[in-house]
C-alpha atoms as a PDB file:
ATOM      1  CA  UNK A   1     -12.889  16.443   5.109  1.00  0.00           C
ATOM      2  CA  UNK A   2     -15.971  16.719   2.688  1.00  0.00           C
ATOM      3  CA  UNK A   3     -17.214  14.628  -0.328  1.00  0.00           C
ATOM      4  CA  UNK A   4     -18.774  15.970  -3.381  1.00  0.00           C
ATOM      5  CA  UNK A   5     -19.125  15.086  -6.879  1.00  0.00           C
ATOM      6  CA  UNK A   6     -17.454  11.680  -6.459  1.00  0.00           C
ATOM      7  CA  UNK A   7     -14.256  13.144  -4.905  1.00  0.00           C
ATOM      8  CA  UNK A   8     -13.087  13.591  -1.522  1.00  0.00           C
ATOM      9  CA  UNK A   9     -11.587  16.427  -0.536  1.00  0.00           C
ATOM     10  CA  UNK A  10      -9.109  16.525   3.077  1.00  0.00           C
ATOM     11  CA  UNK A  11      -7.167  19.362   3.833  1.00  0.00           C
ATOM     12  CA  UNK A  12      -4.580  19.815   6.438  1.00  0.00           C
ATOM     13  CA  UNK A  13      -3.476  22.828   8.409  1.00  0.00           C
ATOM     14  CA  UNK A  14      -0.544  23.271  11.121  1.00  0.00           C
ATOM     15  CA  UNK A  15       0.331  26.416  12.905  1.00  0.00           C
ATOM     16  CA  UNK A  16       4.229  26.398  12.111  1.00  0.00           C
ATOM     17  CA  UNK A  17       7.187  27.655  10.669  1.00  0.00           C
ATOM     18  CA  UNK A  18       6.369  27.143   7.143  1.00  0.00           C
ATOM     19  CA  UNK A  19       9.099  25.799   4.644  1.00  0.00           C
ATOM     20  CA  UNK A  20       7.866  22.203   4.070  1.00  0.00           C
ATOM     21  CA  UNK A  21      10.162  20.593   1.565  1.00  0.00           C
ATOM     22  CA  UNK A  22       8.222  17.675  -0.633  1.00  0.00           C
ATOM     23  CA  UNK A  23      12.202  16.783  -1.659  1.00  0.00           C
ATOM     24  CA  UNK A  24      14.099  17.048   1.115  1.00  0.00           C
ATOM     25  CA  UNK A  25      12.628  13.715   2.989  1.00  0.00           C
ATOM     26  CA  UNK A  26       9.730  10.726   2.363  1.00  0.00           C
ATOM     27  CA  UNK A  27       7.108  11.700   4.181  1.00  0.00           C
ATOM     28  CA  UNK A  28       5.736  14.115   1.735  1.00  0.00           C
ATOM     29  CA  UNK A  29       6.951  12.282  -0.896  1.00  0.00           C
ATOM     30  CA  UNK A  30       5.569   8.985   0.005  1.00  0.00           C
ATOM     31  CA  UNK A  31       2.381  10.837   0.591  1.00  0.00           C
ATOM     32  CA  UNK A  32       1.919  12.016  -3.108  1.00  0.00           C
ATOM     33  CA  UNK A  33       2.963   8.833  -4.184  1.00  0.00           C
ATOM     34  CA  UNK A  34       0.126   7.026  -2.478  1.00  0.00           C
ATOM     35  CA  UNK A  35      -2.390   9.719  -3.667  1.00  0.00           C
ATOM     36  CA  UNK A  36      -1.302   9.989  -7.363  1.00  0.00           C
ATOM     37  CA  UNK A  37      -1.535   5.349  -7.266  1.00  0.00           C
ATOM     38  CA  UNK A  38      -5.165   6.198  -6.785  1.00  0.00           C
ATOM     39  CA  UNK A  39      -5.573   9.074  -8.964  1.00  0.00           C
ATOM     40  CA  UNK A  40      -5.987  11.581  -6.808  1.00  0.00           C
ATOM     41  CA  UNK A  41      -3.927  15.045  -6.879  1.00  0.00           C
ATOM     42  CA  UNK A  42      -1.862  16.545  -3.889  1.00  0.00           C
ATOM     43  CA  UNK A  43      -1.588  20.320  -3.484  1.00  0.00           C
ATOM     44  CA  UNK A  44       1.161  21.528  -1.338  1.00  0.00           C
ATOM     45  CA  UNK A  45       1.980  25.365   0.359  1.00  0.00           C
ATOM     46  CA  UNK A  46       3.854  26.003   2.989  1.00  0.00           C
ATOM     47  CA  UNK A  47       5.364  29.768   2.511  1.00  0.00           C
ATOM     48  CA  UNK A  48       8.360  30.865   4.582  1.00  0.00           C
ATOM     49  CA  UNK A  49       6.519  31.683   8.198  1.00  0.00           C
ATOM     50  CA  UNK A  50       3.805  29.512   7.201  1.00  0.00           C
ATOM     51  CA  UNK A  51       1.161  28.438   7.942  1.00  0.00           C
ATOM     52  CA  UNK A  52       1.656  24.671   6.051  1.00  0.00           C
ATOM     53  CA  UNK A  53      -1.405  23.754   4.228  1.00  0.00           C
ATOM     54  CA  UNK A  54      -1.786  20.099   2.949  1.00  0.00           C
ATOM     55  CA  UNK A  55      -5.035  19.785   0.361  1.00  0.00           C
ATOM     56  CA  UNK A  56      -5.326  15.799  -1.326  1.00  0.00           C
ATOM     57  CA  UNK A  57      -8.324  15.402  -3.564  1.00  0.00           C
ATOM     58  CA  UNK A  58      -9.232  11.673  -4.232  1.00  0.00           C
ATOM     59  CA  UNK A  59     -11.814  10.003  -6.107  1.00  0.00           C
ATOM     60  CA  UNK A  60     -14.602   7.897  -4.311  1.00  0.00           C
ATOM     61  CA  UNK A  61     -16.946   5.771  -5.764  1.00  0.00           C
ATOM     62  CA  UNK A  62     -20.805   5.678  -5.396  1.00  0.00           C
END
């Protein structure tokens, strides 16, 4: 977690299988929802023997 410019940055890491599907529940889903109803942006990878990374960028006032 850092902040700079006005934005706060959090990324999440896990040590598993990879292969995180953003469709195929809520959880992921609901996540980017909440982010994007505060204008923030959601980056998602999570490559076939992963690792799954999680990066949300949010805006944060002075």
């Amino acid at each position: 977690v850092r902040a700079a410019g006005g934005l706060l940055h959090v990324e999440v890491r896990d040590d598993g299988h990879g292969g995180a599907d953003e469709h195929g529940g809520t959880g992921l889903t609901g996540i980017r929802r909440r982010v994007e109803a505060h204008d923030g942006t959601l980056e998602l990878a999570s490559p076939p023997g992963g690792p799954t990374t999680l990066k949300v960028t949010l805006p944060c006032g002075s």
